[in-house]
Protein backbone atom coordinates (compact mmCIF):
# COMPACT_ATOMS: atom_id res chain seq x y z
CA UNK A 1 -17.44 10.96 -8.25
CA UNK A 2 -13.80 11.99 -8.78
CA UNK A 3 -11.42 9.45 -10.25
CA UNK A 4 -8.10 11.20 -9.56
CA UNK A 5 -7.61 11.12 -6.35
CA UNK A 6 -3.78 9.87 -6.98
CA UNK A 7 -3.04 12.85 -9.27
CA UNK A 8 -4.64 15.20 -6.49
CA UNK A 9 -2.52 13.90 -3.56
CA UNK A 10 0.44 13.60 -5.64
CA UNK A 11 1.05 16.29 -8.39
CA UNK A 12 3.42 18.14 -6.91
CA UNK A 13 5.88 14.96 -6.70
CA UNK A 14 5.34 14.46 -10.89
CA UNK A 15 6.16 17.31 -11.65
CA UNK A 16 9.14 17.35 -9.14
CA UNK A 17 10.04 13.90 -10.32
CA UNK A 18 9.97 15.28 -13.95
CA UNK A 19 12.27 18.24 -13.56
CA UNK A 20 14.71 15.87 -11.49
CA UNK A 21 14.84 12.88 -14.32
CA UNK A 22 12.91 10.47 -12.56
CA UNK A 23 8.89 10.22 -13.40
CA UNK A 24 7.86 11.22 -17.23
CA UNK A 25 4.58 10.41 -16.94
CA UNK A 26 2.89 7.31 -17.25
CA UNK A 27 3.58 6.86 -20.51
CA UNK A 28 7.20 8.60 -21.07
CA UNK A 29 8.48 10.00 -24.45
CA UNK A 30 11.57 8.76 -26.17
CA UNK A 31 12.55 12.26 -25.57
CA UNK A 32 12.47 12.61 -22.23
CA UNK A 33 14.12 8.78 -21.92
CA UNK A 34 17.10 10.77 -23.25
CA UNK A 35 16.94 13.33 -21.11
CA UNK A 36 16.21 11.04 -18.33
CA UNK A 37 19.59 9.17 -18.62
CA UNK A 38 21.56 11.99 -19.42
CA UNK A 39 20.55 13.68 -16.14
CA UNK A 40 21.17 11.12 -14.06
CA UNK A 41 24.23 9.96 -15.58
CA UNK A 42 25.45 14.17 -15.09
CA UNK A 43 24.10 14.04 -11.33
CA UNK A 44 23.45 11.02 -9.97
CA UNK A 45 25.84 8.89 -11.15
CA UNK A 46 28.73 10.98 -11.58
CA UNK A 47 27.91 12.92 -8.39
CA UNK A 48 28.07 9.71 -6.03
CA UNK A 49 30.80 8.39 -7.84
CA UNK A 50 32.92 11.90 -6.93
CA UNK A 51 31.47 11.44 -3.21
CA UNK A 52 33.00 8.20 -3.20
CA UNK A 53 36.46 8.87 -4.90
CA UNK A 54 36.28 11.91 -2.24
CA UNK A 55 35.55 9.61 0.79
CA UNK A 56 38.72 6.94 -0.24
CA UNK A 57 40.83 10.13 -0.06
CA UNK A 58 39.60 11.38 2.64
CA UNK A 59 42.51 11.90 5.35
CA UNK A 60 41.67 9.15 8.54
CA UNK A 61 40.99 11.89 11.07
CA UNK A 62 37.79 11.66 12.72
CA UNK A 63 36.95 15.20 12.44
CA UNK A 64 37.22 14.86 8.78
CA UNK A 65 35.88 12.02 8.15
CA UNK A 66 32.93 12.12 9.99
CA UNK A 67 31.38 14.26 8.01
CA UNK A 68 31.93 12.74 4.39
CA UNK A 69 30.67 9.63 6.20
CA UNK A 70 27.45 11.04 7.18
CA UNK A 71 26.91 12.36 3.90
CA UNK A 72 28.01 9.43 2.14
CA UNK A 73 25.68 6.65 3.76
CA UNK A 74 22.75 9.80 3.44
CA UNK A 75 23.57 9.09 -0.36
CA UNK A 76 22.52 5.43 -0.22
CA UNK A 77 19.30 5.92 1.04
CA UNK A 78 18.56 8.42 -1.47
CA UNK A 79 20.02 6.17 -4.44
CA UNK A 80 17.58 3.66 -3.16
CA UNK A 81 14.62 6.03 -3.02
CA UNK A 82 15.39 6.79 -6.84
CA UNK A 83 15.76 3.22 -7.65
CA UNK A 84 12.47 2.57 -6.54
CA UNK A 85 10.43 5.41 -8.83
CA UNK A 86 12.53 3.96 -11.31
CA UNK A 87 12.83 0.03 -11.31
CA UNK A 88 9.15 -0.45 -9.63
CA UNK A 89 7.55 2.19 -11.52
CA UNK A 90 4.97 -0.40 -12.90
CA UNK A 91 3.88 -1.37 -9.57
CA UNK A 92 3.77 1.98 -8.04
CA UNK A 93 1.09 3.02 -10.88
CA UNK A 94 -0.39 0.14 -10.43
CA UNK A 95 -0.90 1.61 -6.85
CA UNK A 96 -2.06 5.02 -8.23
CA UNK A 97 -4.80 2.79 -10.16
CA UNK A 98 -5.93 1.44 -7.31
CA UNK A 99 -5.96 4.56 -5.04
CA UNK A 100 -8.78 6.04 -8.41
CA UNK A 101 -10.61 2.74 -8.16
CA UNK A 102 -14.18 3.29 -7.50
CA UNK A 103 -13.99 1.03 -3.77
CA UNK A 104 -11.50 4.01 -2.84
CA UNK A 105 -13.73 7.16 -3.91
CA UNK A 106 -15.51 6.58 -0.50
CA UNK A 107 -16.00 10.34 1.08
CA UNK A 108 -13.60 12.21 -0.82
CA UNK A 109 -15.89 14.36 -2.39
CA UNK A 110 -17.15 15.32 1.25
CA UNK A 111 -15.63 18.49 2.43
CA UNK A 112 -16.02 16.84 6.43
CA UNK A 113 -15.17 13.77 5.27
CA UNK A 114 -12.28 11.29 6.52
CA UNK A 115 -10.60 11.20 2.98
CA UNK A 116 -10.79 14.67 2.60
CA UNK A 117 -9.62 15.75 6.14
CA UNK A 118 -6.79 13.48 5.73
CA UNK A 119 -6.07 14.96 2.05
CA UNK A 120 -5.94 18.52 3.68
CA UNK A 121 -3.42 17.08 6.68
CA UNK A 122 -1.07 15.19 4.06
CA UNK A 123 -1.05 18.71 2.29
CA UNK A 124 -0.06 20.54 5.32
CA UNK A 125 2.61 17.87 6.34
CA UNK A 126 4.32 18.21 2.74
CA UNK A 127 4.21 21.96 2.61
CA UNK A 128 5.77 22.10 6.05
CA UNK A 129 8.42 19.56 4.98
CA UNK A 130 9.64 20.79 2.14
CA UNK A 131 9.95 24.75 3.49
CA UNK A 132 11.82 23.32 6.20
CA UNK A 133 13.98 21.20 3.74
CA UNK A 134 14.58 23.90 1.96
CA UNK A 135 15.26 26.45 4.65
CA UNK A 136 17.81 23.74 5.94
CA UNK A 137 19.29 23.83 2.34
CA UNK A 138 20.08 27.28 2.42
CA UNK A 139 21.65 27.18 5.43
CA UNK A 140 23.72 24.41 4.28
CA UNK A 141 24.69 26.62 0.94
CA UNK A 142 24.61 29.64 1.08
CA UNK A 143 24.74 30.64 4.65
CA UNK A 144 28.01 29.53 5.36
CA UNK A 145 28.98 32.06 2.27
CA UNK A 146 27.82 35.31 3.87
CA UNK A 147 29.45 34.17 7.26
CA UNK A 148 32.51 33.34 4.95
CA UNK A 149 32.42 36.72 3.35
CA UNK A 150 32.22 38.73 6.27
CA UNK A 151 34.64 36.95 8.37
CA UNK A 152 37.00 37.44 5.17
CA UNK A 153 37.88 33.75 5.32
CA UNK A 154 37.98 31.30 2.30
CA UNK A 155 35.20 29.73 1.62
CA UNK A 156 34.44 25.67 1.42
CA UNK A 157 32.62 23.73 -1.22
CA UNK A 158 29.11 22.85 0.41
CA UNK A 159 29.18 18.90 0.36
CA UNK A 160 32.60 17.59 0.37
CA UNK A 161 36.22 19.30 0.06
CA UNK A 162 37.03 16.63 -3.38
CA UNK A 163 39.92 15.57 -1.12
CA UNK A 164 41.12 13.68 -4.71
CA UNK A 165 42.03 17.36 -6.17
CA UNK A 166 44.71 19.35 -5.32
CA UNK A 167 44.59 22.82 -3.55
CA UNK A 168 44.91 24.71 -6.78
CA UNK A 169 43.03 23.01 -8.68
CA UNK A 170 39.79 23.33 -5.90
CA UNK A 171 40.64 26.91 -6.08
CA UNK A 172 41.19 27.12 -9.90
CA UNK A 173 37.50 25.80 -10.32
CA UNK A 174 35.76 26.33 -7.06
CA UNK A 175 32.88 28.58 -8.64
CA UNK A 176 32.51 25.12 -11.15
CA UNK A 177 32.85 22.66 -8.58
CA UNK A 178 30.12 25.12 -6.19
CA UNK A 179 27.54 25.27 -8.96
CA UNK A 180 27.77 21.59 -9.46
CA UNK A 181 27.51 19.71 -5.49
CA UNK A 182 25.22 22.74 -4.81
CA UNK A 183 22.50 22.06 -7.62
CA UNK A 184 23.37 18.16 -7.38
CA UNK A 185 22.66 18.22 -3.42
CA UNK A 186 19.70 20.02 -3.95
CA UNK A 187 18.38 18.03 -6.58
CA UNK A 188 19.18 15.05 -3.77
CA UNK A 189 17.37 16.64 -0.86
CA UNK A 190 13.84 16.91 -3.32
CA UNK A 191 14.60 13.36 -4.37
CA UNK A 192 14.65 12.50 0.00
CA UNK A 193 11.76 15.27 0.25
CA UNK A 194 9.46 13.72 -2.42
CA UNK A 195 9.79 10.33 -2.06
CA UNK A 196 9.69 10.24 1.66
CA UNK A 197 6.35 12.64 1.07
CA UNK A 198 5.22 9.80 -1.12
CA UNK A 199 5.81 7.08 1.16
CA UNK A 200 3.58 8.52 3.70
CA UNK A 201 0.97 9.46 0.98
CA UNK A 202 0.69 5.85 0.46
CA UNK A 203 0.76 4.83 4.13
CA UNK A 204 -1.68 7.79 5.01
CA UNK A 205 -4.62 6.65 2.09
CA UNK A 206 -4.15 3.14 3.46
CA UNK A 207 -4.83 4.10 6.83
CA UNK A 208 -7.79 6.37 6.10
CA UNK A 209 -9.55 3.77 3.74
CA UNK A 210 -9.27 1.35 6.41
CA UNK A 211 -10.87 4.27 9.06
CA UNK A 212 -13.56 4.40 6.14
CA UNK A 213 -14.37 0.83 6.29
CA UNK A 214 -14.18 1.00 10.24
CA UNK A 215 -16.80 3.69 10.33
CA UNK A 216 -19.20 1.84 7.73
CA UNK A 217 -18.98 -1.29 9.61
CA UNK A 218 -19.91 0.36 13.70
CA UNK A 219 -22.43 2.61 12.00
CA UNK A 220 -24.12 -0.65 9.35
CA UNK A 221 -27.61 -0.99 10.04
CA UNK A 222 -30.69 -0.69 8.50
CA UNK A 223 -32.46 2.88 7.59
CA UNK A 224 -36.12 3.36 9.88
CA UNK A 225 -37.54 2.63 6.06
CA UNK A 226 -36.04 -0.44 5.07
CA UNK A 227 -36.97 -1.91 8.24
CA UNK A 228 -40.57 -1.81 7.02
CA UNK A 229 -40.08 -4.46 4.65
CA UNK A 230 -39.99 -7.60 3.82
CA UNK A 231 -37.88 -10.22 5.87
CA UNK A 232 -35.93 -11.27 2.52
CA UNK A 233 -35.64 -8.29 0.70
CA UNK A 234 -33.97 -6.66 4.82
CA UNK A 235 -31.80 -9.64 4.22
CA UNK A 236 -30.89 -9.14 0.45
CA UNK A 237 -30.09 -5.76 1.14
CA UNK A 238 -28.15 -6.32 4.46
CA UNK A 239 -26.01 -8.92 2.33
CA UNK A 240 -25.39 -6.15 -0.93
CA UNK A 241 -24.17 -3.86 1.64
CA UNK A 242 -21.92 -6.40 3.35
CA UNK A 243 -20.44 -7.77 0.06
CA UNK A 244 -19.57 -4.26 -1.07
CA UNK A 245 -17.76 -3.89 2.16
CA UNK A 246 -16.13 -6.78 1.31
CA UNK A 247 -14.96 -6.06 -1.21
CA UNK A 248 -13.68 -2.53 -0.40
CA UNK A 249 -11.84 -4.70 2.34
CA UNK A 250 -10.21 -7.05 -0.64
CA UNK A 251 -8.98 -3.48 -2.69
CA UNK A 252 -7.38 -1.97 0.39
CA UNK A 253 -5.52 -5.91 0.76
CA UNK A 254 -4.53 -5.56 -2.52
CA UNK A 255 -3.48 -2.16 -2.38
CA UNK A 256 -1.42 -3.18 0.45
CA UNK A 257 0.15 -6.34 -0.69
CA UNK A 258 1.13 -3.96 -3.80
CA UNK A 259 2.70 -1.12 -1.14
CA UNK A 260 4.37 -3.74 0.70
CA UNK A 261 6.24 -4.59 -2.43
CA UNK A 262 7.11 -0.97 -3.29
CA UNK A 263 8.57 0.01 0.18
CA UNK A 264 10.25 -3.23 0.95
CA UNK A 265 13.54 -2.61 -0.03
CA UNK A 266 13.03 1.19 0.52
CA UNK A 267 11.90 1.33 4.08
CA UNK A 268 14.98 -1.56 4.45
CA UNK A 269 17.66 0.84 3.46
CA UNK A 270 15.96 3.98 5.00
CA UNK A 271 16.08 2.36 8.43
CA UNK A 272 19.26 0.66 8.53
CA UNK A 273 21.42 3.53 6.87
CA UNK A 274 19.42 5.72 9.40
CA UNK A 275 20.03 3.85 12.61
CA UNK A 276 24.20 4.10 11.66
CA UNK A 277 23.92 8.01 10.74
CA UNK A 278 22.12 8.50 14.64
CA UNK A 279 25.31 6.78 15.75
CA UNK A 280 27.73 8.31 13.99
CA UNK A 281 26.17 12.10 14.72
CA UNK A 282 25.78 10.94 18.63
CA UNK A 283 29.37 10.47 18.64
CA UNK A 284 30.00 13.43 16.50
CA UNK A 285 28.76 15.27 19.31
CA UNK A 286 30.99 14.24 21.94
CA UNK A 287 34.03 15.96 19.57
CA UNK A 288 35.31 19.30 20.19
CA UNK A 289 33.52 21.17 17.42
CA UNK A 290 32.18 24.68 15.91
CA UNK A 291 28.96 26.29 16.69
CA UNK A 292 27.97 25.83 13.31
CA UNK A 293 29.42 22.16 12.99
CA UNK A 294 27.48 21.38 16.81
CA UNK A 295 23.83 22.93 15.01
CA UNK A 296 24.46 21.15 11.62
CA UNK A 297 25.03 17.78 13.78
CA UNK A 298 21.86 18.45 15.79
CA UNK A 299 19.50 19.37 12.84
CA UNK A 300 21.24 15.91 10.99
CA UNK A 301 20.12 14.04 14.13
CA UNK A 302 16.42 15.63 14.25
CA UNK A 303 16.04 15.00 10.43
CA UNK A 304 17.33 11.16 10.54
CA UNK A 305 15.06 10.29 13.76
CA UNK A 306 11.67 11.98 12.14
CA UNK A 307 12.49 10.05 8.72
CA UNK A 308 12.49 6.88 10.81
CA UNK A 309 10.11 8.26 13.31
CA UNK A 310 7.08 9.14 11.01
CA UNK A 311 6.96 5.59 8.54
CA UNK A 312 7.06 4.21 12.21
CA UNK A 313 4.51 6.00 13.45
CA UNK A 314 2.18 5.16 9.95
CA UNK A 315 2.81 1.75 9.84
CA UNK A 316 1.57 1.31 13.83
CA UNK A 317 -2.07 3.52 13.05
CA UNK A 318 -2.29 1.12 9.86
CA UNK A 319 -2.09 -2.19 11.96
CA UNK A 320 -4.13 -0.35 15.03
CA UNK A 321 -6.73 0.73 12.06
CA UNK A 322 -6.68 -3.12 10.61
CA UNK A 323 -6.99 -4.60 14.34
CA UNK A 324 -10.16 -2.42 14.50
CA UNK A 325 -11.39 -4.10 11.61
CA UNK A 326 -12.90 -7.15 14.28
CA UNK A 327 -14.66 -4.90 16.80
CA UNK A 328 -16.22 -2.50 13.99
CA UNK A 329 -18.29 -5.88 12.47
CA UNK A 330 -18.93 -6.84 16.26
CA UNK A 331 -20.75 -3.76 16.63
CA UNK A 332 -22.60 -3.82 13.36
CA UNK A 333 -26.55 -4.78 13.36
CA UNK A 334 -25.79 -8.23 13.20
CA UNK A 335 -28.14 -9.99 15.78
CA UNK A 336 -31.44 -9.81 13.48
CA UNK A 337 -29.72 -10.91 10.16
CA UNK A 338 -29.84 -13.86 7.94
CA UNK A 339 -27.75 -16.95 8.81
CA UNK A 340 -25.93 -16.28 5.86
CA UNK A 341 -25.05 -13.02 6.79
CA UNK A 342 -23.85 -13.88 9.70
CA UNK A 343 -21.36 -16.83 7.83
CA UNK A 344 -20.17 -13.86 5.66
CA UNK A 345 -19.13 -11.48 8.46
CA UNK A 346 -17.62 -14.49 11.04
CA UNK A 347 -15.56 -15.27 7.43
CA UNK A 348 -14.97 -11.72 7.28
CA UNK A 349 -13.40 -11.44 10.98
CA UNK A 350 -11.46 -14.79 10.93
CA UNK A 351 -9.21 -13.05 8.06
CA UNK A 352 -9.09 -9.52 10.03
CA UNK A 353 -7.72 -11.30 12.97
CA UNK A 354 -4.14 -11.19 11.00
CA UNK A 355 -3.52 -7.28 11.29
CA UNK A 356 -2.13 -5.46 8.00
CA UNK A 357 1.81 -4.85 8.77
CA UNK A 358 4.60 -2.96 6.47
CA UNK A 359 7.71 -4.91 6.48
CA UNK A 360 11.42 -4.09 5.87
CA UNK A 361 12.46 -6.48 3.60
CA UNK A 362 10.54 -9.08 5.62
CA UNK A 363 13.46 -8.47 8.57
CA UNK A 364 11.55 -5.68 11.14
CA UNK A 365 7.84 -3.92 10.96
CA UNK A 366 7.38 -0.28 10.16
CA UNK A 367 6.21 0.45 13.91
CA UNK A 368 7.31 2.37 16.88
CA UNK A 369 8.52 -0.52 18.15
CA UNK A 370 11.11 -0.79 15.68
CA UNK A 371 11.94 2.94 16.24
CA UNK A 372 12.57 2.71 19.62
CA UNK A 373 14.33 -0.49 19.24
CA UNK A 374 16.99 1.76 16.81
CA UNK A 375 16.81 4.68 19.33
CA UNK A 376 17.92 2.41 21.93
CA UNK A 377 20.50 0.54 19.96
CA UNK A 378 21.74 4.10 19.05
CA UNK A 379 22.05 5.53 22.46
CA UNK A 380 24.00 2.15 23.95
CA UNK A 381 26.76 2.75 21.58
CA UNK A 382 26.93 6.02 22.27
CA UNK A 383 27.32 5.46 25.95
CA UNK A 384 29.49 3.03 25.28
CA UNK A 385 31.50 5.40 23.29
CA UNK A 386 31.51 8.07 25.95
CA UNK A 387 32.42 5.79 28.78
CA UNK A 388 35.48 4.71 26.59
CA UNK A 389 36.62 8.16 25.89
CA UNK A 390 36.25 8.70 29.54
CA UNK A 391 38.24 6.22 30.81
């Protein structure tokens, strides 16, 4: 029975999380503490505090700002994703424990099974996420460089112009000043990529342990064998089966309550600083603008709805899944069993009434309600906007 089901799903983020100064281990050396604070202190720190120097002299016109803005609130939903690995990193092993537990082995080992179908699926989803993350970096970088180079024009730093620094000196150490927001920003986007990867890793085991219990609860009965015997040893091994049920059911609530406490503040930030970037790129798009500016300002857009869009879309299957929980023991082989059986399961359905629910900060649900709440919030101002302009 494999016990590192954790370290399957999620290597790829350690070691990601390691280069980037974030994750060493679950034990970390004094060594890499060092190294750990000197990174971020180089290009997380520093870096943000630049973007912020750069946004206070930033000249007030819209077409400038607007993008420094966009980039600047993108930088405190990362800095909250980092805080997270980094300030809660005893309960997010404490998560990874209970994901190797033996209640949460279930099918994984079965090539067909739900655990392992899911496993294959997160794969796929991560793969896809971060080639497209990537691909979107490039264009971002180095892109605008080629265009730049045959056009003959000057070329721009890739984040932010530094409005604090004067023309010469941007020019004087542009190659420096290139080197540094390029490998800083990408360093950012695997920060955004990995953690928001993680996030659904945790959502998606959540949702497929609770499809596990589902599908041992409609499908509990007894084999054609064990029907053959005795009255009380049917019932003692009808009750086993139920308590071991239950108590899968009391590792996948404590697995939650521990999730809950991890993404709280995360899923808070990710949400809110979303919902403003939507409105500021919606009203971004009614400027007069570039090609390239209009494509960069529709790929933001796409990118900030999915990273609302897909927590959203988690944290509704993982209440639907929960909700299930009542109808899977209704259609269990209850009828012939023991009275106390029967106590056992009614107890067991009284607490599965109350559905499992992610919460931002204990202020909104992760659920597709709350997306299209935002999505409607976000296109009101923006036709508010647009009628102003108009008139």
């Amino acid at each position: 029975m494999p016990s590192d089901q954790s370290t399957t799903l999620f290597n790829i983020h350690y070691k990601v999380w390691n280069v980037f100064g974030i994750w060493g281990g679950r034990k970390p050396s004094k060594c890499y503490k060092f190294y750990s604070v000197l990174y971020l202190l180089v290009t997380f720190f520093f870096y943000n505090a630049l973007l912020t120097l750069n946004l206070i002299y930033t000249p007030r016109k819209i077409e400038l700002i607007l993008r420094e803005v966009i980039f600047y609130f993108t930088e405190i939903t990362v800095a909250a994703k980092v805080f997270t690995i980094l300030l809660l990193r005893s309960k997010i092993i404490e998560a990874l424990n209970l994901i190797d537990c033996d209640e949460f082995v279930g099918d994984f080992g079965n090539k067909d099974g739900i655990l392992n179908k899911v496993h294959k699926n997160y794969t796929f989803g991560w793969r896809f996420y971060a080639l497209s993350s990537n691909i979107a970096y490039s264009s971002q970088v180095f892109v605008p460089i080629l265009l730049d180079l045959i056009r003959k024009t000057e070329s721009e730093l890739p984040i932010c112009k530094y409005y604090f620094l004067s023309d010469e000196d941007r020019r004087s150490y542009y190659i420096y000043w290139f080197i540094y927001q390029s490998f800083g920003m990408y360093g950012h986007m695997m920060y955004n990529v990995t953690i928001d990867s993680f996030i659904a890793g945790l959502l998606l085991i959540s949702i497929a342990q609770m499809r596990l219990l589902n599908t041992k609860l409609s499908n509990f009965k007894l084999s054609v064998e064990e029907t053959k015997l005795s009255k009380d040893l049917q019932d003692k091994i009808s009750i086993t089966r139920l308590n071991n049920f239950l108590k899968h059911y009391d590792v996948i609530l404590k697995y939650n309550k521990v999730i809950q406490e991890i993404l709280s503040v995360t899923t808070f930030f990710q949400f809110s600083v979303a919902s403003i970037i939507i409105c500021v790129v919606m009203c971004g798009l009614l400027l007069p603008s570039s090609t390239e500016t209009f494509i960069f300002l529709v790929m933001y857009l796409f990118t900030m709805t999915m990273q609302i869009f897909v927590p959203g879309l988690l944290g509704t299957h993982l209440t639907y899944e929960s909700q299930e929980l009542v109808f899977a023991a209704y259609n269990s082989e209850w009828i012939p069993r023991s009275e106390s059986f029967k106590r056992s399961l009614r107890l067991f359905m009284e607490r599965a009434k109350t559905p499992i629910m992610i919460t931002g900060l204990n202020m909104f649900p992760l659920s597709l309600l709350t997306f299209t709440s935002i999505m409607k919030t976000a296109y009101s101002f923006f036709t508010l906007i647009r009628n102003f302009q108009e008139q």
